[in-house]
N, C-alpha and C. Protein backbone atom coordinates (compact mmCIF):
# COMPACT_ATOMS: atom_id res chain seq x y z
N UNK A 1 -37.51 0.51 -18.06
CA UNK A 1 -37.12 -0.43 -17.05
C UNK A 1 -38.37 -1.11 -16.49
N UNK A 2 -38.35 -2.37 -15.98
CA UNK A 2 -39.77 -3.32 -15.70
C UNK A 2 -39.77 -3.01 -14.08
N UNK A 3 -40.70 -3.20 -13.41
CA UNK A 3 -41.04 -3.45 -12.49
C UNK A 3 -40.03 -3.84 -11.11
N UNK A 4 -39.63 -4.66 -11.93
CA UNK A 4 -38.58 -5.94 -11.15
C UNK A 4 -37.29 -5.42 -11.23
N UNK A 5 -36.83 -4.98 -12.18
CA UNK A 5 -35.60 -3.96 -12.50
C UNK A 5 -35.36 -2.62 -11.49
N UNK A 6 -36.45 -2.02 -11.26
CA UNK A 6 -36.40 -0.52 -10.66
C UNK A 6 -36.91 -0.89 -8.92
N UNK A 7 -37.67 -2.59 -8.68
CA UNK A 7 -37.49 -2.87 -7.18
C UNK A 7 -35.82 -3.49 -6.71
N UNK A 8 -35.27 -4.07 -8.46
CA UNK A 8 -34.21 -4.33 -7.60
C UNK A 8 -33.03 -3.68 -6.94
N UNK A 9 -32.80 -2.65 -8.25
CA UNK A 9 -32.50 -1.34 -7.78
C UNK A 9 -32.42 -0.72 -6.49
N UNK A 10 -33.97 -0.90 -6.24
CA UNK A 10 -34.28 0.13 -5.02
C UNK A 10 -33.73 -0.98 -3.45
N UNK A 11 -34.19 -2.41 -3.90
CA UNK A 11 -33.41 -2.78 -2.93
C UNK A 11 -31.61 -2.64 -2.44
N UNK A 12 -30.90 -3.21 -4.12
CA UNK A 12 -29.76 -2.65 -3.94
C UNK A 12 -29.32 -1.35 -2.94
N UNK A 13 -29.56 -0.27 -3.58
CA UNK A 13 -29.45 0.75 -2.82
C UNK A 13 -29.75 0.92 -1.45
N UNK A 14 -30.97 0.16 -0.84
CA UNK A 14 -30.89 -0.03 0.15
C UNK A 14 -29.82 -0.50 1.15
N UNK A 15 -29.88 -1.76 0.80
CA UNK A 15 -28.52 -2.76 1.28
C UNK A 15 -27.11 -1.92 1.17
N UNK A 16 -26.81 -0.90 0.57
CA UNK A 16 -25.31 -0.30 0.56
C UNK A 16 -25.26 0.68 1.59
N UNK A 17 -26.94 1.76 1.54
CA UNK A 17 -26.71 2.52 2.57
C UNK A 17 -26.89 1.58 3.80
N UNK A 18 -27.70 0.69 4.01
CA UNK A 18 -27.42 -0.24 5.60
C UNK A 18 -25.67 -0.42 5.78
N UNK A 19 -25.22 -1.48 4.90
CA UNK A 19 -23.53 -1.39 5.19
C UNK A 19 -22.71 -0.30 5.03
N UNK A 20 -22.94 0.66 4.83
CA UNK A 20 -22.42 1.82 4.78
C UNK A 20 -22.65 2.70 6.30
N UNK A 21 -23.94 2.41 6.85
CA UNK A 21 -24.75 3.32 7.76
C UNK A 21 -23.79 2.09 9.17
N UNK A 22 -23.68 0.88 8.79
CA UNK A 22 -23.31 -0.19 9.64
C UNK A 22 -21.68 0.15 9.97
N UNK A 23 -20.75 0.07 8.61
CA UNK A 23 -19.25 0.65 8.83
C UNK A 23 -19.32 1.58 9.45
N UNK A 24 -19.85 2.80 9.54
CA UNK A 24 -19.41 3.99 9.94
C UNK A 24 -19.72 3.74 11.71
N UNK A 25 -21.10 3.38 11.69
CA UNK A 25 -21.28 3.23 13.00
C UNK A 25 -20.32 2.32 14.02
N UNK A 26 -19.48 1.43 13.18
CA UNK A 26 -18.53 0.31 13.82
C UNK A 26 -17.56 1.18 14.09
N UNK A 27 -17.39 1.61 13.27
CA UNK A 27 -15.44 2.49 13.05
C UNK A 27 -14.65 2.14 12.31
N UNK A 28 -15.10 1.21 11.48
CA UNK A 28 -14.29 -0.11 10.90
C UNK A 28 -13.94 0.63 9.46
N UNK A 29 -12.75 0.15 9.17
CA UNK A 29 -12.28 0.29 7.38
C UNK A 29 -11.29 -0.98 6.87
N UNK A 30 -10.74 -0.64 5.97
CA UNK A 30 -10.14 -1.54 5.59
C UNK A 30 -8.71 -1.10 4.95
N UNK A 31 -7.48 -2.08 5.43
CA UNK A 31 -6.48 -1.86 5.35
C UNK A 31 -5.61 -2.83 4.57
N UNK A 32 -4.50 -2.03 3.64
CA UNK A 32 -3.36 -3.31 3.16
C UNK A 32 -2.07 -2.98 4.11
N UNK A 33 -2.29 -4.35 4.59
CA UNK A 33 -1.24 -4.62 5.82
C UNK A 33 -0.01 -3.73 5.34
N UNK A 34 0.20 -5.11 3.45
CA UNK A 34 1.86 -4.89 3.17
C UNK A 34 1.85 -3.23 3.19
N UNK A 35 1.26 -2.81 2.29
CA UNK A 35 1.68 -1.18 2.24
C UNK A 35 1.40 -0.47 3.36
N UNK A 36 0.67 -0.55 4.86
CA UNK A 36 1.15 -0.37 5.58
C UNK A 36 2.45 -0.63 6.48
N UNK A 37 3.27 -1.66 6.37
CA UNK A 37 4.11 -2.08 6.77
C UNK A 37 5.68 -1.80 5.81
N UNK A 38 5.28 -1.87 4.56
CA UNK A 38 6.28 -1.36 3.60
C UNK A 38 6.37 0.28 4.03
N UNK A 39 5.38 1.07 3.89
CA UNK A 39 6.01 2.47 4.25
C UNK A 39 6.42 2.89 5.29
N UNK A 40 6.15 2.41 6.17
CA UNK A 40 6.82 2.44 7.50
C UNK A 40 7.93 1.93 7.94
N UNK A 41 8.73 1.09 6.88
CA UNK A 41 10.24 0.68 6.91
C UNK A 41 10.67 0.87 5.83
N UNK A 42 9.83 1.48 4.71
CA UNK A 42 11.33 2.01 3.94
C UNK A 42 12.54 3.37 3.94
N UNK A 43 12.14 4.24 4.83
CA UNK A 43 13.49 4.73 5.31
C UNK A 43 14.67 3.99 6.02
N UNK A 44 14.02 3.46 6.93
CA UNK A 44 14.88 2.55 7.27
C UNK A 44 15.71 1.76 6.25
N UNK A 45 15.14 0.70 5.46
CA UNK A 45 15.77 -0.26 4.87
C UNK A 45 16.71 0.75 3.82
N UNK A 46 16.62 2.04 3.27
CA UNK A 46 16.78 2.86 2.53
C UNK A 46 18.10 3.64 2.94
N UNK A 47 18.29 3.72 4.15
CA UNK A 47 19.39 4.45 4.78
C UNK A 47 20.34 3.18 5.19
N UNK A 48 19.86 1.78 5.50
CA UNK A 48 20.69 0.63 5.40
C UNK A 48 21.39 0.62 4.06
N UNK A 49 20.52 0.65 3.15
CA UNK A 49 21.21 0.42 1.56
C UNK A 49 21.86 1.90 1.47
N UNK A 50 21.98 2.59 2.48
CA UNK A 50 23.39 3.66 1.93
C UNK A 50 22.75 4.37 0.48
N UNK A 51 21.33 4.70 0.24
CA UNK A 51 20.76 5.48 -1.06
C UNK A 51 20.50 6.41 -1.13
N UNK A 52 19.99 7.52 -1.98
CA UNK A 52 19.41 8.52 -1.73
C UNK A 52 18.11 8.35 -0.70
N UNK A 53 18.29 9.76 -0.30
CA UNK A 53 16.53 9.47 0.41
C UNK A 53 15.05 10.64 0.34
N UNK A 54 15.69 11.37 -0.98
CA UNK A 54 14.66 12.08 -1.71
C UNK A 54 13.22 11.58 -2.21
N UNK A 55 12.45 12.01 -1.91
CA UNK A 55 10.94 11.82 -1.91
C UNK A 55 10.45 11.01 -3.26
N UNK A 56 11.77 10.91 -4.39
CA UNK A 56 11.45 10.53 -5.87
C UNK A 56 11.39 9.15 -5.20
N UNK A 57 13.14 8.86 -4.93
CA UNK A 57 13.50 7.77 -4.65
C UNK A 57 12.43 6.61 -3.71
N UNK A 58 12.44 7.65 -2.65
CA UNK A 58 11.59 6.39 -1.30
C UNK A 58 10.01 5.93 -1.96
N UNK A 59 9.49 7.04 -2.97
CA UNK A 59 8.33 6.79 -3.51
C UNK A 59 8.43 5.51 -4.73
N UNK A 60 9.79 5.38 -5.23
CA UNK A 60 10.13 4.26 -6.22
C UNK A 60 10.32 3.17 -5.71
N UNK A 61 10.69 3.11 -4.54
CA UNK A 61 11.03 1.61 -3.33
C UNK A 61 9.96 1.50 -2.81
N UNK A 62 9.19 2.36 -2.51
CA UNK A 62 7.64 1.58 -2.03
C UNK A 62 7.15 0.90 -3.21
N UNK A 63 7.08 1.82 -3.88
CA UNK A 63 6.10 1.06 -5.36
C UNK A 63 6.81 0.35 -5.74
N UNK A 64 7.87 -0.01 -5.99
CA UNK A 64 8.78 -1.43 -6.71
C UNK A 64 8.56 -2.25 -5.48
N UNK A 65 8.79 -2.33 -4.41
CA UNK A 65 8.32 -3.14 -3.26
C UNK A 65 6.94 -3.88 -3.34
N UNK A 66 5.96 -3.00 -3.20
CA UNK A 66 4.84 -3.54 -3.11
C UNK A 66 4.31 -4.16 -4.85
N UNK A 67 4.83 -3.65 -5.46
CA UNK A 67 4.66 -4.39 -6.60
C UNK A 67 4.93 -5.93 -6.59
N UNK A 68 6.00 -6.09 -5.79
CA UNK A 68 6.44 -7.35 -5.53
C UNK A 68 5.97 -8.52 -5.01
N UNK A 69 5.52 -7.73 -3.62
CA UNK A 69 4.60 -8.61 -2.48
C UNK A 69 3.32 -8.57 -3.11
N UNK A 70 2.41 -9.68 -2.71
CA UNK A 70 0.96 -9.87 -2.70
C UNK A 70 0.06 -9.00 -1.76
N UNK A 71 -0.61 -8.17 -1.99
CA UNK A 71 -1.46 -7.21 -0.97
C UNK A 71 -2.39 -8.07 -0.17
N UNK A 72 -2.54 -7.75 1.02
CA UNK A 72 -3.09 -8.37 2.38
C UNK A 72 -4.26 -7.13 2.50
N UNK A 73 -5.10 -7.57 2.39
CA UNK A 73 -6.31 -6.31 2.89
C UNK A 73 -6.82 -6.81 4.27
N UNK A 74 -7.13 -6.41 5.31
CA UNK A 74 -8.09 -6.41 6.33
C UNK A 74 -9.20 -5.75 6.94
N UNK A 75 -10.05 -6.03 7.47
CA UNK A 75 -11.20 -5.24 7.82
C UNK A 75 -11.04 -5.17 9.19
N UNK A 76 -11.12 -3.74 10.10
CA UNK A 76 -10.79 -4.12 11.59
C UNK A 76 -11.01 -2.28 11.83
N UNK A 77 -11.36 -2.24 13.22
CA UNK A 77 -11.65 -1.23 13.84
C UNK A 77 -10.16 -0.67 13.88
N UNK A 78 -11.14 0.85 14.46
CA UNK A 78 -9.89 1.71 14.18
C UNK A 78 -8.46 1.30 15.43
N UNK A 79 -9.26 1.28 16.48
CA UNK A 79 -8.62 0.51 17.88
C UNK A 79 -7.84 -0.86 17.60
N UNK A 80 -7.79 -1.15 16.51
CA UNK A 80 -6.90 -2.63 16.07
C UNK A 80 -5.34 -2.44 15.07
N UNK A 81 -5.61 -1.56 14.75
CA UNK A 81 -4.57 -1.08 14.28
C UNK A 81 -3.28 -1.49 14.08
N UNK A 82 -2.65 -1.05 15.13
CA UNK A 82 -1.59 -1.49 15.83
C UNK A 82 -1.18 -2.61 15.85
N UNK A 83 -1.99 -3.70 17.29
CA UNK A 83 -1.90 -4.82 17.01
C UNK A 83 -2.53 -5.49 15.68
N UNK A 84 -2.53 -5.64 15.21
CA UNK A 84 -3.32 -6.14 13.54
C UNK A 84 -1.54 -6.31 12.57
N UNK A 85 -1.03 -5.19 12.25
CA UNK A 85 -0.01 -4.69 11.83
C UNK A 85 1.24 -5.54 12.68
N UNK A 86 1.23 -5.42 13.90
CA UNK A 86 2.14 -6.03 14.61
C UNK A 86 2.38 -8.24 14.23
N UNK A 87 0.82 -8.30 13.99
CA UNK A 87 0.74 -9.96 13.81
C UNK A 87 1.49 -9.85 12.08
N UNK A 88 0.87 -8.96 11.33
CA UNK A 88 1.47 -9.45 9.92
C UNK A 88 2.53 -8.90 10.02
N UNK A 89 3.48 -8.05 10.54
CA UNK A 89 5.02 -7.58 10.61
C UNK A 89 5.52 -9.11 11.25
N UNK A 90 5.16 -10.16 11.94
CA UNK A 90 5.97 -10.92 12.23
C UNK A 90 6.09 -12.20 11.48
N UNK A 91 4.32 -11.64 10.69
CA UNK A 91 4.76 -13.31 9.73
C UNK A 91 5.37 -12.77 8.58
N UNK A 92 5.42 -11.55 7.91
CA UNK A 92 5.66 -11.16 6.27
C UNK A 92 7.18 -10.54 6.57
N UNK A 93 7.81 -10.66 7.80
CA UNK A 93 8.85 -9.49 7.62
C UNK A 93 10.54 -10.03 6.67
N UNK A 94 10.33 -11.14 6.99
CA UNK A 94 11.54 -11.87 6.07
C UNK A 94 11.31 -11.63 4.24
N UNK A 95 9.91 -11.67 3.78
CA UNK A 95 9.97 -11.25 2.66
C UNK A 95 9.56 -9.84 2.27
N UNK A 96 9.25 -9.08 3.18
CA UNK A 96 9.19 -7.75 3.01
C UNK A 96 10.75 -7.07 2.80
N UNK A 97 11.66 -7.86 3.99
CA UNK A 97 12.89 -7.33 3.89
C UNK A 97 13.47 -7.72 2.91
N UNK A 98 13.42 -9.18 1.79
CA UNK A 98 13.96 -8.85 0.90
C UNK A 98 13.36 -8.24 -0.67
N UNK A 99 12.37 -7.86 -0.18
CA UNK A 99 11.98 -7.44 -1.41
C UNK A 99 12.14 -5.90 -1.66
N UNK A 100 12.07 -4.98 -0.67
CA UNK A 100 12.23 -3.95 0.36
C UNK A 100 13.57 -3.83 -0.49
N UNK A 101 14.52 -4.77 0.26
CA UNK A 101 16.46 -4.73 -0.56
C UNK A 101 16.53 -4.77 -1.73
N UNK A 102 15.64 -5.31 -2.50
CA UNK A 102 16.14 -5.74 -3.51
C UNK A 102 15.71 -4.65 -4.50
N UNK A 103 14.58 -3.97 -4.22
CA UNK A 103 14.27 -2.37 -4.47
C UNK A 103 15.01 -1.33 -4.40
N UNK A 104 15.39 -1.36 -3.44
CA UNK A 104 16.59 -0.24 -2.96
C UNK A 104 17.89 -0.70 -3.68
N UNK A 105 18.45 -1.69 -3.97
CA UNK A 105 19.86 -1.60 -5.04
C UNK A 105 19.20 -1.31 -6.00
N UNK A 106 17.81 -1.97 -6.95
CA UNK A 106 17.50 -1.21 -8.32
C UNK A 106 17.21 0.21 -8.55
N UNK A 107 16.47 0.60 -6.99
CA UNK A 107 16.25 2.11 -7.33
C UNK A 107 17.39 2.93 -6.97
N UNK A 108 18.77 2.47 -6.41
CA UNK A 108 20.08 2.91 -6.32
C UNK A 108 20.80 2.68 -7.32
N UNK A 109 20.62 1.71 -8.37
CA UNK A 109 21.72 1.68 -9.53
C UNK A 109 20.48 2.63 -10.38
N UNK A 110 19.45 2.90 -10.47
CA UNK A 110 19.01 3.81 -11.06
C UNK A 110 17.66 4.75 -11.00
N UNK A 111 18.93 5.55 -10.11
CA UNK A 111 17.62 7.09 -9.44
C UNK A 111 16.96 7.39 -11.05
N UNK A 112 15.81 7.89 -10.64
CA UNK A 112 14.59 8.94 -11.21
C UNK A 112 14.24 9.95 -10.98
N UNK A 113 15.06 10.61 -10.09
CA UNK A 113 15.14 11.87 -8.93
C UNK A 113 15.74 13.34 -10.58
N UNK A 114 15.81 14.49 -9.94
CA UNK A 114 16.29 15.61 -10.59
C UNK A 114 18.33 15.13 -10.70
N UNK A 115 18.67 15.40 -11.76
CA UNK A 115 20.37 15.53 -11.65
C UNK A 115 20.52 16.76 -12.03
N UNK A 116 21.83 17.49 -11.64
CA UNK A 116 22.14 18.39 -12.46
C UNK A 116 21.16 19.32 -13.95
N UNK A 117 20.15 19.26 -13.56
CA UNK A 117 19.42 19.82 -14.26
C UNK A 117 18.07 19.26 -15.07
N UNK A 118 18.32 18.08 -15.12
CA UNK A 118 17.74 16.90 -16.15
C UNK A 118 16.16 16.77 -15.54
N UNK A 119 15.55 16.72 -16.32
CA UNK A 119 14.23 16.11 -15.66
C UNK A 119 14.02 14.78 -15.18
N UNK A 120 12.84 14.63 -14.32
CA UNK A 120 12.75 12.82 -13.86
C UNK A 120 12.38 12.34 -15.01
N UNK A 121 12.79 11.07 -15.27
CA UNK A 121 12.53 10.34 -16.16
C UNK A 121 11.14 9.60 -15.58
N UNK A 122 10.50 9.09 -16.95
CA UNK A 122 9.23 8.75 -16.79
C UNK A 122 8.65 7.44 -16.11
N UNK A 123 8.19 6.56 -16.38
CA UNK A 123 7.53 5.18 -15.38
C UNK A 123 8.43 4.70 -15.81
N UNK A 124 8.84 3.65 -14.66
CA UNK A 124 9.78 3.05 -14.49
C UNK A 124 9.10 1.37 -13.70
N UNK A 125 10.25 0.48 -14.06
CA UNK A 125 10.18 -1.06 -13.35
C UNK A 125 8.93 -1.65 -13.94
N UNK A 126 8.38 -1.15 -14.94
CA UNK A 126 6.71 -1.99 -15.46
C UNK A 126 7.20 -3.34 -16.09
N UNK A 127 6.90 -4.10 -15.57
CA UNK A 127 7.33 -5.39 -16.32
C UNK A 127 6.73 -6.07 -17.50
C-alpha cells in the first residue's frame, strides 16, 4: 500500500470514529417511520379484518405491508420520537391503511401459521 493509501485510510477512520463519537454524544439514531408505524397498527387493522392473530400471521402482514410502502428513514433524537411518528402517521395513514388491508385479506385467504399438524410453509408473497 503507498503512502497516500494508508494516510487515507487513517483519515477515513478517523472521520467515522468523530461521527460515531458525535451520534452517541447527541442521542440521535435513525428510524423507518413506515415500519414504525406499520407495527404498531397491525393488530389493530388485523382484528378489523376478523384474521388470525398468531405471531406467523401478524409477522406476514407487516412484511407484505411494508414491502408495499416506500421506507421513510429519519435521523432525530431519542426525545423526538413520538412527535416525529405522529407528523408521518398523519401524512402516510390513508396508504398505510390500505396497504395494511390489503395484506390482511392475502395473509387471511392464505395463513402460513401451523394447521392440524402440517408445517409452515416456506417464503411467501416474493414477487
Amino acid at each position: 500500500m503507498t503512502n497516500e493509501n494508508v494516510l487515507s485510510e487513517q483519515i477515513k477512520d478517523s472521520l467515522e470514529e468523530e461521527l460515531h463519537a458525535t451520534a452517541a454524544e447527541a442521542d440521535v439514531s435513525y428510524l423507518n417511520v413506515m415500519q414504525a408505524l406499520v407495527e404498531d397498527k397491525a393488530d389493530k387493522y388485523m382484528k378489523s379484518a376478523n384474521m388470525c392473530m398468531c405471531p406467523r400471521c401478524r409477522i406476514d402482514v407487516i412484511a407484505l405491508t411494508l414491502s408495499k410502502l416506500p421506507s421513510k428513514y429519519v435521523v432525530l433524537q431519542q426525545s423526538d420520537t413520538v412527535p416525529m411518528l405522529s407528523v408521518y402517521e398523519n401524512r402516510y395513514s390513508a396508504n398505510i391503511l390500505a396497504q395494511m388491508m390489503s395484506a390482511c385479506e392475502m395473509v387471511k385467504a392464505h395463513p402460513r401459521h401451523d394447521k392440524d399438524g402440517e408445517k409452515p410453509r416456506g417464503v411467501a408473497f416474493v414477487r
